[in-house]
N, C-alpha and C. Protein backbone atom coordinates (compact mmCIF):
# COMPACT_ATOMS: atom_id res chain seq x y z
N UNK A 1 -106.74 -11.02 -35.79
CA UNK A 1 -105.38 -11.49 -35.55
C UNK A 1 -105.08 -12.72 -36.40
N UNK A 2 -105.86 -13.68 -36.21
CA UNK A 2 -105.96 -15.10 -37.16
C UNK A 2 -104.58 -15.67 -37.03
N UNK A 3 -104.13 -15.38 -35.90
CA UNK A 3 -102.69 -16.61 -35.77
C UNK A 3 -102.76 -17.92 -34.75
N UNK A 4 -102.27 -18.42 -36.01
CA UNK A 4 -102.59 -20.05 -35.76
C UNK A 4 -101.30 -20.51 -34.78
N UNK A 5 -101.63 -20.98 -33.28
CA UNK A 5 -100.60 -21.30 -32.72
C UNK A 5 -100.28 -22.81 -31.87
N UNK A 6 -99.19 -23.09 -32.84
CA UNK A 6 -98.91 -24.71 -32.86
C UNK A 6 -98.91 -25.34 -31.55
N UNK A 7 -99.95 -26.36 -31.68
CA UNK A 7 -100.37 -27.23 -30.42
C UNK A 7 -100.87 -26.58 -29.34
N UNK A 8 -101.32 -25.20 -29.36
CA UNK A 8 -102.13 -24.77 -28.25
C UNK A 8 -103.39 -23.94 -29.15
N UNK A 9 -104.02 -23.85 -29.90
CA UNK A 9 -105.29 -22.99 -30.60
C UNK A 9 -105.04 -22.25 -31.61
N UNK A 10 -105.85 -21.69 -31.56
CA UNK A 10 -106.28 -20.54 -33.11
C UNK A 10 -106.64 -18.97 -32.09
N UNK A 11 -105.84 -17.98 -32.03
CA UNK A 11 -105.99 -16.71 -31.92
C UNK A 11 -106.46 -17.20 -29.95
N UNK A 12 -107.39 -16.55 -29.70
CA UNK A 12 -107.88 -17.11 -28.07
C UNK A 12 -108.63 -18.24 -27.89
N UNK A 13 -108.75 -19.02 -28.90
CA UNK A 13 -109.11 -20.49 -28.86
C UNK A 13 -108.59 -21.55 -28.46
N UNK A 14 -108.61 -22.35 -27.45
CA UNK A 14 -107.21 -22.98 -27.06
C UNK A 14 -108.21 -24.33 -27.26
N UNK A 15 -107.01 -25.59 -27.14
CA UNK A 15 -107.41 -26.90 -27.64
C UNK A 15 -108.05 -27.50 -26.16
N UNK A 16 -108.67 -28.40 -26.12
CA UNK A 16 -109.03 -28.87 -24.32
C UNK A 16 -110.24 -28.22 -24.27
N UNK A 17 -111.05 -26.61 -25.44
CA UNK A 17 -112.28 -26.36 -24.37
C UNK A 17 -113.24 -26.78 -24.97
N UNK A 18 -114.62 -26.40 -24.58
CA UNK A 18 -115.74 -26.95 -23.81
C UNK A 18 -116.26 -26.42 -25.29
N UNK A 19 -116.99 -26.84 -25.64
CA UNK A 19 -118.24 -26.60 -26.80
C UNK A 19 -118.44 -25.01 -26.52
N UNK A 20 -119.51 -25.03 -25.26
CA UNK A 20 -119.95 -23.89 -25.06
C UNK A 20 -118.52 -22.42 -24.71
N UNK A 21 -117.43 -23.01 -24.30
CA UNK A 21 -116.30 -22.30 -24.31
C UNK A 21 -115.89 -21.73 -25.40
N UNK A 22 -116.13 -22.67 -26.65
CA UNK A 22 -115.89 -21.90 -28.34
C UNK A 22 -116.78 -20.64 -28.39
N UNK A 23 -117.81 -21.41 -28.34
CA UNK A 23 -119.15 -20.36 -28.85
C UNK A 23 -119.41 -19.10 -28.16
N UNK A 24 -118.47 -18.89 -26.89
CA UNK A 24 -118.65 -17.79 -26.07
C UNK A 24 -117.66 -16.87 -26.92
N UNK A 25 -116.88 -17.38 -27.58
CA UNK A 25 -115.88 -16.58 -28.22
C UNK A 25 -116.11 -16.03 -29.38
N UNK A 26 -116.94 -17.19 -30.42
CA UNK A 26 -117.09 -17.44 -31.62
C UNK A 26 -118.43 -17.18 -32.09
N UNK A 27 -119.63 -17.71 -31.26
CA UNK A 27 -120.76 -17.08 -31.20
C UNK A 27 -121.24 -18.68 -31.73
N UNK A 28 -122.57 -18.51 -32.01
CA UNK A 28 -123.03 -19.78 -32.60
C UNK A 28 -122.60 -19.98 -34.03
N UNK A 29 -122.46 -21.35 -34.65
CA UNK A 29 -121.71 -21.54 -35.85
C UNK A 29 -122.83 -21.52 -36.98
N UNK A 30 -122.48 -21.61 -37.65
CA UNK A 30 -123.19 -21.36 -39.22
C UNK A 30 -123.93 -22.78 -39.53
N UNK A 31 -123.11 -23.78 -39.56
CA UNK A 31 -123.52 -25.11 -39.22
C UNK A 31 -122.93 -25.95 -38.37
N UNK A 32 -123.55 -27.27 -38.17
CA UNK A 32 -122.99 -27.74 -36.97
C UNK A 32 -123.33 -29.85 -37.34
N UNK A 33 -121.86 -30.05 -38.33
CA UNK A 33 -122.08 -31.52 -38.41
C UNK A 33 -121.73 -32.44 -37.60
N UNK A 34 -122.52 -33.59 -37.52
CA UNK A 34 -122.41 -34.36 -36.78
C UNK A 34 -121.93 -36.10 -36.97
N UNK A 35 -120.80 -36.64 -36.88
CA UNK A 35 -120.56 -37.86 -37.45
C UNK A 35 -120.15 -38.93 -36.76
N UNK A 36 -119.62 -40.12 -37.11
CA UNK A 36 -118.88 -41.06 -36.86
C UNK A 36 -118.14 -41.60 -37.60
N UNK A 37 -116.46 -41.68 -36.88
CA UNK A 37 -115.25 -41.93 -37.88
C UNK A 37 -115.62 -43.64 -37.57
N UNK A 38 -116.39 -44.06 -36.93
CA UNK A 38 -116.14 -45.69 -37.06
C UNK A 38 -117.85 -46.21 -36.18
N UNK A 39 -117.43 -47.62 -36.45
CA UNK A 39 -118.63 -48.45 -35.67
C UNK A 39 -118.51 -48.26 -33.87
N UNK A 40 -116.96 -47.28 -33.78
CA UNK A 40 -116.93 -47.71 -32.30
C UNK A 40 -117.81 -46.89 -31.31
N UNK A 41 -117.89 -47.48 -30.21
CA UNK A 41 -118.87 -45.98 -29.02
C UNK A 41 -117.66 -45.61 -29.02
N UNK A 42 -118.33 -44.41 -28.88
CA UNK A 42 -117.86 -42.72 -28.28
C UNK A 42 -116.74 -42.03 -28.89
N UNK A 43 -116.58 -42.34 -30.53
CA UNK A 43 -116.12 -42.36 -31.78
C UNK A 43 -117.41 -40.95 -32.75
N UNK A 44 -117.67 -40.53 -31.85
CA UNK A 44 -118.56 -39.40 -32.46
C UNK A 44 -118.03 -37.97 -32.41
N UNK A 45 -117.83 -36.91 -33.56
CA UNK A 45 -117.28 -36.15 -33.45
C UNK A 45 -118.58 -34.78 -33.89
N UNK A 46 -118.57 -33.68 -32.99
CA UNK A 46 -119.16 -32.63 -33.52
C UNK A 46 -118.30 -31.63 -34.38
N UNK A 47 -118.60 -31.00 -35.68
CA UNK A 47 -117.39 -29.82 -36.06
C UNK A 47 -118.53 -28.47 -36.13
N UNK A 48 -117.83 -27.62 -36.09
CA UNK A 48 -118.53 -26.34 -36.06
C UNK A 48 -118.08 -25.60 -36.68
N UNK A 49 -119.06 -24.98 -38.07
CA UNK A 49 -118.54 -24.15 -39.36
C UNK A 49 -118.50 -22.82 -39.44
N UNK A 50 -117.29 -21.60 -39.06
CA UNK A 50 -117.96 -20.60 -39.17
C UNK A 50 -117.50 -20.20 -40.40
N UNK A 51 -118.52 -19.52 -41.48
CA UNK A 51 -118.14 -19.73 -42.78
C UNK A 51 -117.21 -17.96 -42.72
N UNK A 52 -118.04 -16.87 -42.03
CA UNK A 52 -117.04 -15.65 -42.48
C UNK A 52 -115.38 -15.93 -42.36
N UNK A 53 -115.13 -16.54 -41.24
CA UNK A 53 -113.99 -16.75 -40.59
C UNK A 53 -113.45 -17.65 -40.97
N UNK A 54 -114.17 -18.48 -42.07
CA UNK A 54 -113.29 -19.26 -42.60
C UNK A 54 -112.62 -20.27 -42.10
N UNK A 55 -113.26 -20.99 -40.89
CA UNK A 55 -112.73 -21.42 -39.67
C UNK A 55 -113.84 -23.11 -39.46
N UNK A 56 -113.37 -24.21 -39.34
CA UNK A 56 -113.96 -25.41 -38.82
C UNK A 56 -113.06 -25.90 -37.55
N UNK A 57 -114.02 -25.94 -36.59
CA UNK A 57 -113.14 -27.02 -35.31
C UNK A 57 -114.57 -28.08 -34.96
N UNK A 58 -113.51 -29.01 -34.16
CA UNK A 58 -114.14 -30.57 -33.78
C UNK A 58 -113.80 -30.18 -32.28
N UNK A 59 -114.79 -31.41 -32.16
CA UNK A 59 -114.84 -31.86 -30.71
C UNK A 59 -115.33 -33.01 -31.02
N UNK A 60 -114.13 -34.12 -30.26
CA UNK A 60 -114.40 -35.86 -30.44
C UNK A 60 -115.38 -35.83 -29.04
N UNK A 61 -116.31 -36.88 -28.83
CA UNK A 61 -117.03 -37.60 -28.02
C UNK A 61 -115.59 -38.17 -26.90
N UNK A 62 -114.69 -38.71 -27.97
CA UNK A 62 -113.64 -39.85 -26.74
C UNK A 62 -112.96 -39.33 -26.19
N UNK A 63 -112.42 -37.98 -26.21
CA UNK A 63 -111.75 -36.68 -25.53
C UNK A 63 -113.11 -35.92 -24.83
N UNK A 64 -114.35 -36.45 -24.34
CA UNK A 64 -115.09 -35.75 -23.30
C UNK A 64 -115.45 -34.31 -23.96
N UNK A 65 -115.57 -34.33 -25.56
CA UNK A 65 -116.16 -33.34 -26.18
C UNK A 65 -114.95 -31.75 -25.80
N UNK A 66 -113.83 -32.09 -25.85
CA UNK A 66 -113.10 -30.97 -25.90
C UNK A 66 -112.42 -30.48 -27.29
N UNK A 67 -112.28 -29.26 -27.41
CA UNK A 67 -111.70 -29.03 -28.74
C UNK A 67 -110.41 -29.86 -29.15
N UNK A 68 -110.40 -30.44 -30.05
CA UNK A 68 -109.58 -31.39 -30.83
C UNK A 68 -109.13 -31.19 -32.07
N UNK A 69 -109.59 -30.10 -32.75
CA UNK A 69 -109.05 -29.92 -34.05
C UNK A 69 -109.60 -28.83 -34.66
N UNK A 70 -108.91 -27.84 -35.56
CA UNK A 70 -108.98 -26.66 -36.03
C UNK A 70 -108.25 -27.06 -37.49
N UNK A 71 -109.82 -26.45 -38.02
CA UNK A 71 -109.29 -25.77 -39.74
C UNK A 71 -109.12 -24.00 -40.32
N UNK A 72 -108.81 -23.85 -40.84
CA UNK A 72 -108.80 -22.73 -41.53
C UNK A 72 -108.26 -22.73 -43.00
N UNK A 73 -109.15 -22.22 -43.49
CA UNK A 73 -108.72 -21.46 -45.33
C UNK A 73 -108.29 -20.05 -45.30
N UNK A 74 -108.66 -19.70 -44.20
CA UNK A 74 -108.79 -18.18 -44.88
C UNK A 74 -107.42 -17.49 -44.88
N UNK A 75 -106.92 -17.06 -46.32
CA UNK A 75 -105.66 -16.58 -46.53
C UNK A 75 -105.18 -15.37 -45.60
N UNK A 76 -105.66 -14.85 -44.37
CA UNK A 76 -105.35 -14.17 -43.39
C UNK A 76 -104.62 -14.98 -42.39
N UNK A 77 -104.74 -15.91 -42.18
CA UNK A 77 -104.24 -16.97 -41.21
C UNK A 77 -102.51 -16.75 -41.27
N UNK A 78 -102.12 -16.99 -40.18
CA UNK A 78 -100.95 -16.59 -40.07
C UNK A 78 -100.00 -18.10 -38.78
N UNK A 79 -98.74 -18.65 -38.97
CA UNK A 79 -98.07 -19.15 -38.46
C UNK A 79 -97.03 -18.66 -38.37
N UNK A 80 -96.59 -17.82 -36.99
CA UNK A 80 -95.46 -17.14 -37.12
C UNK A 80 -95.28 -16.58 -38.07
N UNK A 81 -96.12 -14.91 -38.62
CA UNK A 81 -95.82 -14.19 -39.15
C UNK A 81 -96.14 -14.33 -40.55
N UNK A 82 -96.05 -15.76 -41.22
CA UNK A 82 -96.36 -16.51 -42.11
C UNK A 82 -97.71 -16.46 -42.84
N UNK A 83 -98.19 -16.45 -44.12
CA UNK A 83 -99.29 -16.24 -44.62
C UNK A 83 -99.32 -17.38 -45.81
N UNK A 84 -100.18 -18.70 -45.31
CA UNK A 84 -99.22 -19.96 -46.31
C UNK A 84 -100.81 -19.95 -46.77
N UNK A 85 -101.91 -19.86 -46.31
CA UNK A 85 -102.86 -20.20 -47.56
C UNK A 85 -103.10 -19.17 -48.63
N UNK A 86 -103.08 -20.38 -49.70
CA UNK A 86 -103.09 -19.33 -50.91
C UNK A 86 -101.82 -19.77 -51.99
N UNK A 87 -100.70 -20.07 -51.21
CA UNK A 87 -99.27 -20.16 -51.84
C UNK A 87 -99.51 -21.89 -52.27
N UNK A 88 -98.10 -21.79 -53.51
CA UNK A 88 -97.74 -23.11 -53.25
C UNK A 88 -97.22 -23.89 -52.77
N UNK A 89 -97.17 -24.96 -53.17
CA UNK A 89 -96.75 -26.25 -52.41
C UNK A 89 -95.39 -26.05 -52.04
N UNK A 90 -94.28 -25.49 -53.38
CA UNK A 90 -92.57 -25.76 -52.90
C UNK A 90 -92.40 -24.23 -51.72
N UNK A 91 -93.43 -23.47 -52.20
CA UNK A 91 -92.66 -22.27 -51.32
C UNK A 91 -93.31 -22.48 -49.67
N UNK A 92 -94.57 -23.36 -49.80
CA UNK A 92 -94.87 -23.58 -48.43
C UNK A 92 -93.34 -24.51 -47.63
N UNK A 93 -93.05 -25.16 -48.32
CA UNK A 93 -92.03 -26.28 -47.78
C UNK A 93 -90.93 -25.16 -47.44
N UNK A 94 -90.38 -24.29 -48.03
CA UNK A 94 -89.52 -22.76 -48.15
C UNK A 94 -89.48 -22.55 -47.08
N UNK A 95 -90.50 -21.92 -46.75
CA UNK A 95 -91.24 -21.23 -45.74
C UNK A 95 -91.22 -22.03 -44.53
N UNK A 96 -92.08 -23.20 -44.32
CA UNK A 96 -91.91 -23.41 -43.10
C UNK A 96 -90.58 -24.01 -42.59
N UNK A 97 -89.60 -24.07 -43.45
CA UNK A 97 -88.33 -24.90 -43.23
C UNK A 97 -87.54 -24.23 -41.99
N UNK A 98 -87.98 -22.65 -41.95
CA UNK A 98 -87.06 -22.28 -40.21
C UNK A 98 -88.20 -22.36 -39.38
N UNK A 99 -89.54 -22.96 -39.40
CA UNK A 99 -90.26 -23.26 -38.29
C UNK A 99 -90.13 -24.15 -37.22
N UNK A 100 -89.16 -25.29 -37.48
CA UNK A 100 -88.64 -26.48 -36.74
C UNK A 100 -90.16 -27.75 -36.49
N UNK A 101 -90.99 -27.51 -37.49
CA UNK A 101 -92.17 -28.45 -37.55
C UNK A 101 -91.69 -29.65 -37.60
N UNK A 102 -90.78 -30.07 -37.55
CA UNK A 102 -90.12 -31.50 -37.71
C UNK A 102 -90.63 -32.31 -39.38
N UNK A 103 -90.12 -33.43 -39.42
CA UNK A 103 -90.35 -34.30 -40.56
C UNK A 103 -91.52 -34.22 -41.39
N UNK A 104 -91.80 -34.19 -42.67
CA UNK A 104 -93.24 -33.93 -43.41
C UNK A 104 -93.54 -35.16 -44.24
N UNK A 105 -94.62 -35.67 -44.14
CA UNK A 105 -95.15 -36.73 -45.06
C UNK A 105 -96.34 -36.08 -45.94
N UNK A 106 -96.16 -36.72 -47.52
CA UNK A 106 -96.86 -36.20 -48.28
C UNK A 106 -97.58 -37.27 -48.68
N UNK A 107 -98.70 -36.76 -49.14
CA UNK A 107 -99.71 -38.09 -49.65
C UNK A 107 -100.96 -37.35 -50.55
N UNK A 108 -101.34 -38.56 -51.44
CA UNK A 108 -101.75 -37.95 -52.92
C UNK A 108 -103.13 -38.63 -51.90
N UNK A 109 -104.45 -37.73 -51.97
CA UNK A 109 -105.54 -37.80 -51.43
C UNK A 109 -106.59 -37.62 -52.37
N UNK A 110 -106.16 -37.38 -53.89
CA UNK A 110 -107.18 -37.39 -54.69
C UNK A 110 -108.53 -38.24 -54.70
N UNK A 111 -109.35 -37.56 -55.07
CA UNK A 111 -110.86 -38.25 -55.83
C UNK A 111 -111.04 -37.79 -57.12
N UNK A 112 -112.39 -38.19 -57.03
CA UNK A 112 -112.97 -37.91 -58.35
C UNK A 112 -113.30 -36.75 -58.11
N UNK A 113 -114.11 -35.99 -57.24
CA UNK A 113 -114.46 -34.77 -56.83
C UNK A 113 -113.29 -33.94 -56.84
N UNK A 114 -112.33 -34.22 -56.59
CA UNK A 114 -110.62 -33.65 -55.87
C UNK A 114 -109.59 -34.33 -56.98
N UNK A 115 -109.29 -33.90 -57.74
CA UNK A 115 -108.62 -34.63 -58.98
C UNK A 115 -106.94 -34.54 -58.65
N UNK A 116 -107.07 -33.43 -58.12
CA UNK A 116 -105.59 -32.86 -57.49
C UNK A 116 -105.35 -32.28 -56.04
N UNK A 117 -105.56 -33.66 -55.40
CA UNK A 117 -105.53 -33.05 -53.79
C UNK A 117 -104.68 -34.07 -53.05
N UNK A 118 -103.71 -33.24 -52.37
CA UNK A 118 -102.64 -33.67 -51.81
C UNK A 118 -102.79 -32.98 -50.25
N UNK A 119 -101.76 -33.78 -49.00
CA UNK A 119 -101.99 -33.43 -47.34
C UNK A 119 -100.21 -33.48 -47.53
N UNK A 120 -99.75 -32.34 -46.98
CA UNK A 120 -98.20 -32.78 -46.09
C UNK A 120 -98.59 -32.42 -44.99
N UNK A 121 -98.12 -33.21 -43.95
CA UNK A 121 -98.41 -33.44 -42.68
C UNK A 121 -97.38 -33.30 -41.95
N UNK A 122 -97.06 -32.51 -41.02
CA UNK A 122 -96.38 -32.67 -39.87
C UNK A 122 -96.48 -33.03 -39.10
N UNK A 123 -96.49 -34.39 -38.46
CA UNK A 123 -97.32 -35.52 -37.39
C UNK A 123 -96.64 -34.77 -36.34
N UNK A 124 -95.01 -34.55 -36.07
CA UNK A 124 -94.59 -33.95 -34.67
C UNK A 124 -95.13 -32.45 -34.14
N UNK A 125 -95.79 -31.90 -35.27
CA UNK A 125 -96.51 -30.30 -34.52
C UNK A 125 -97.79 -30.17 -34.69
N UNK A 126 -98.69 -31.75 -35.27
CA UNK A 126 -99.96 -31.98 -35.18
C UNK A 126 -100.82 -30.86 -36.55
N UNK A 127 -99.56 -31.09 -37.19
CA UNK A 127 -100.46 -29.47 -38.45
C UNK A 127 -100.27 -30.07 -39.89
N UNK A 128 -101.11 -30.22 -40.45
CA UNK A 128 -101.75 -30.77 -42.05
C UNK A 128 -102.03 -29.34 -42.99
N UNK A 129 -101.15 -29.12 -43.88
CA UNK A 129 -102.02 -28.42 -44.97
C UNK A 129 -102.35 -28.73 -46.46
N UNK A 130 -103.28 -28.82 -46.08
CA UNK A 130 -104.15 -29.28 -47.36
C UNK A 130 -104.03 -29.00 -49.06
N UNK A 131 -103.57 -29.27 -50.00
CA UNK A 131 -102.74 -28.51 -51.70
C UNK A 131 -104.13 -29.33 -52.66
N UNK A 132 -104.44 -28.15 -53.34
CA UNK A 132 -105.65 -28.42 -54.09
C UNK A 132 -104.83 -27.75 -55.05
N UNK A 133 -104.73 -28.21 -56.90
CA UNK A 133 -104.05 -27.71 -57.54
C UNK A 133 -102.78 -27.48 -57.46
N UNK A 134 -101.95 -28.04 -56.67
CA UNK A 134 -101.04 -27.18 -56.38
C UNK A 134 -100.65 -25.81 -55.45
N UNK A 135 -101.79 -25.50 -55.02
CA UNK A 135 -101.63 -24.26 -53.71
C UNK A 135 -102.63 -24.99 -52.47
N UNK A 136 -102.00 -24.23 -51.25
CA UNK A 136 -102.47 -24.08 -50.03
C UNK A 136 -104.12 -23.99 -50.11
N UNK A 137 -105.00 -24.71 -50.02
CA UNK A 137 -106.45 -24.85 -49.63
C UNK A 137 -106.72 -24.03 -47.96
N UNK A 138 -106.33 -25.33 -46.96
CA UNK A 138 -106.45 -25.56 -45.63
C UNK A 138 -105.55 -26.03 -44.99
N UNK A 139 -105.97 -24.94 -43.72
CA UNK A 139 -104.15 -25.62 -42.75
C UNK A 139 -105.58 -26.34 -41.36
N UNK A 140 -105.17 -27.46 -41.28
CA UNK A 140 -105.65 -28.21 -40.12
C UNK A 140 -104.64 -28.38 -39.16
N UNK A 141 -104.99 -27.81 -37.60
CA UNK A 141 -103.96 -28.56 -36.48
C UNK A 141 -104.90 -29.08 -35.34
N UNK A 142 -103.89 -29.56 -34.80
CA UNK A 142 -104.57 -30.08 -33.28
C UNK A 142 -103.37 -29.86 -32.36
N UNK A 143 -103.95 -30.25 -30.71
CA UNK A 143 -102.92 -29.98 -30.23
C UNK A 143 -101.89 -31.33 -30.55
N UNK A 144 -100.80 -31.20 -29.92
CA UNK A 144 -99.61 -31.84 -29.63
C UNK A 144 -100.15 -33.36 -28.94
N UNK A 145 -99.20 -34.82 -29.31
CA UNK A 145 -99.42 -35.96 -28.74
C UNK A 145 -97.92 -36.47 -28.49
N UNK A 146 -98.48 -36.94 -27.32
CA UNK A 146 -97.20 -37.81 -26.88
C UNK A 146 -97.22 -39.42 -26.74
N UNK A 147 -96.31 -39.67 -28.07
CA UNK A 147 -96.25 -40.97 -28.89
C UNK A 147 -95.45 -41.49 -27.35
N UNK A 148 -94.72 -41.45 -26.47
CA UNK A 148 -94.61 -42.31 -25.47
C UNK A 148 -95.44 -42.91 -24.71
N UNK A 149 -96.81 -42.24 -24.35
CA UNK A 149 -97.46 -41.90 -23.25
C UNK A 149 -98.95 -42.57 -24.10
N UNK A 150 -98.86 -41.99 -25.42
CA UNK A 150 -99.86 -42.57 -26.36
C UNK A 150 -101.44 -41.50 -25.78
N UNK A 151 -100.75 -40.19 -25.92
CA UNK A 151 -102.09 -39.31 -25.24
C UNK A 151 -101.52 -37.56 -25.86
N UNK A 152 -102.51 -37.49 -26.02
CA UNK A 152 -102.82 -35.81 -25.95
C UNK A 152 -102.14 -34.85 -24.92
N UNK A 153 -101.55 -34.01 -25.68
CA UNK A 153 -100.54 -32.79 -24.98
C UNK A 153 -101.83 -31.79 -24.68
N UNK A 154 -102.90 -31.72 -23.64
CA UNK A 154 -103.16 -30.78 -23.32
C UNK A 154 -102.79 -29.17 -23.44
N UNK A 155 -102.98 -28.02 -24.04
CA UNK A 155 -102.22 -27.27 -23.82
C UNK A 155 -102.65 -26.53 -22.05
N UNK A 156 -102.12 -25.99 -21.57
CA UNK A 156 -102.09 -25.23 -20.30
C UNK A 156 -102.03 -23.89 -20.09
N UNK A 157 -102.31 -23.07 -21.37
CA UNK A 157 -102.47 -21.48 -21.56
C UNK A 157 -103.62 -21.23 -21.73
């Protein structure tokens, strides 16, 4: 199926579960890194690689190890019907323009490794896709946050 659905999961993957809740679905991952975005406790994040599927998700330590974030490359992936990895940059903007993703920020993310790598971000539907060259790499989402409340939109499906 591979449809990616905004602020609640990836296909029957929903955001909020349990490590072992992925893997009942997903099976064990291919690899399994382990990091820290900072000096702080409980700032530790696990991601889990499944390479056929073309598929990376996290689980932060400070969210009690619940799913927190989903990648995908694989040009099967679908947003509403939509098939954006693979394409470029102006027709992705095309394209998602009757999605109602709200406002997009773009930002030049290059390295040396990445000579041409750019993120537009949709902060209000929690979804990043990633432009290497000029086309669609990776679409990253998470669920939904509520900038009032300053917390995570649980989904409830």
């Amino acid at each position: 199926m591979n449809e990616i659905l905004i602020g609640k999961g990836f296909d029957e993957i929903r955001f909020g579960m349990t490590r072992d809740e992925v893997k009942k679905i997903l099976g064990e991952p291919d690899e399994i890194d382990k990091y820290a975005s900072s000096d702080e406790a409980e700032d530790n994040t696990e991601a889990y690689h499944y390479d056929e599927q073309e598929l990376s998700v996290s689980f932060d330590e400070i969210d009690g190890w619940k799913l927190g974030s989903i990648a995908v490359s694989s040009p099967d992936a679908l947003i509403e019907g939509l098939k954006l990895v693979g394409i470029n940059d102006e027709e992705l903007l095309e394209k998602v323009a009757g999605l109602e993703l709200g406002d997009n920020e773009r930002e030049d993310v290059s390295s040396e490794e990445s000579p041409d790598h750019e993120v537009i971000s949709f902060y209000e539907s929690s979804i990043n896709f990633w432009i290497e060259n000029g086309a669609v790499t990776e679409i990253q989402f998470g669920p939904l946050w509520d900038d009032q409340n300053e917390e995570v939109i649980w989904p409830q499906d």
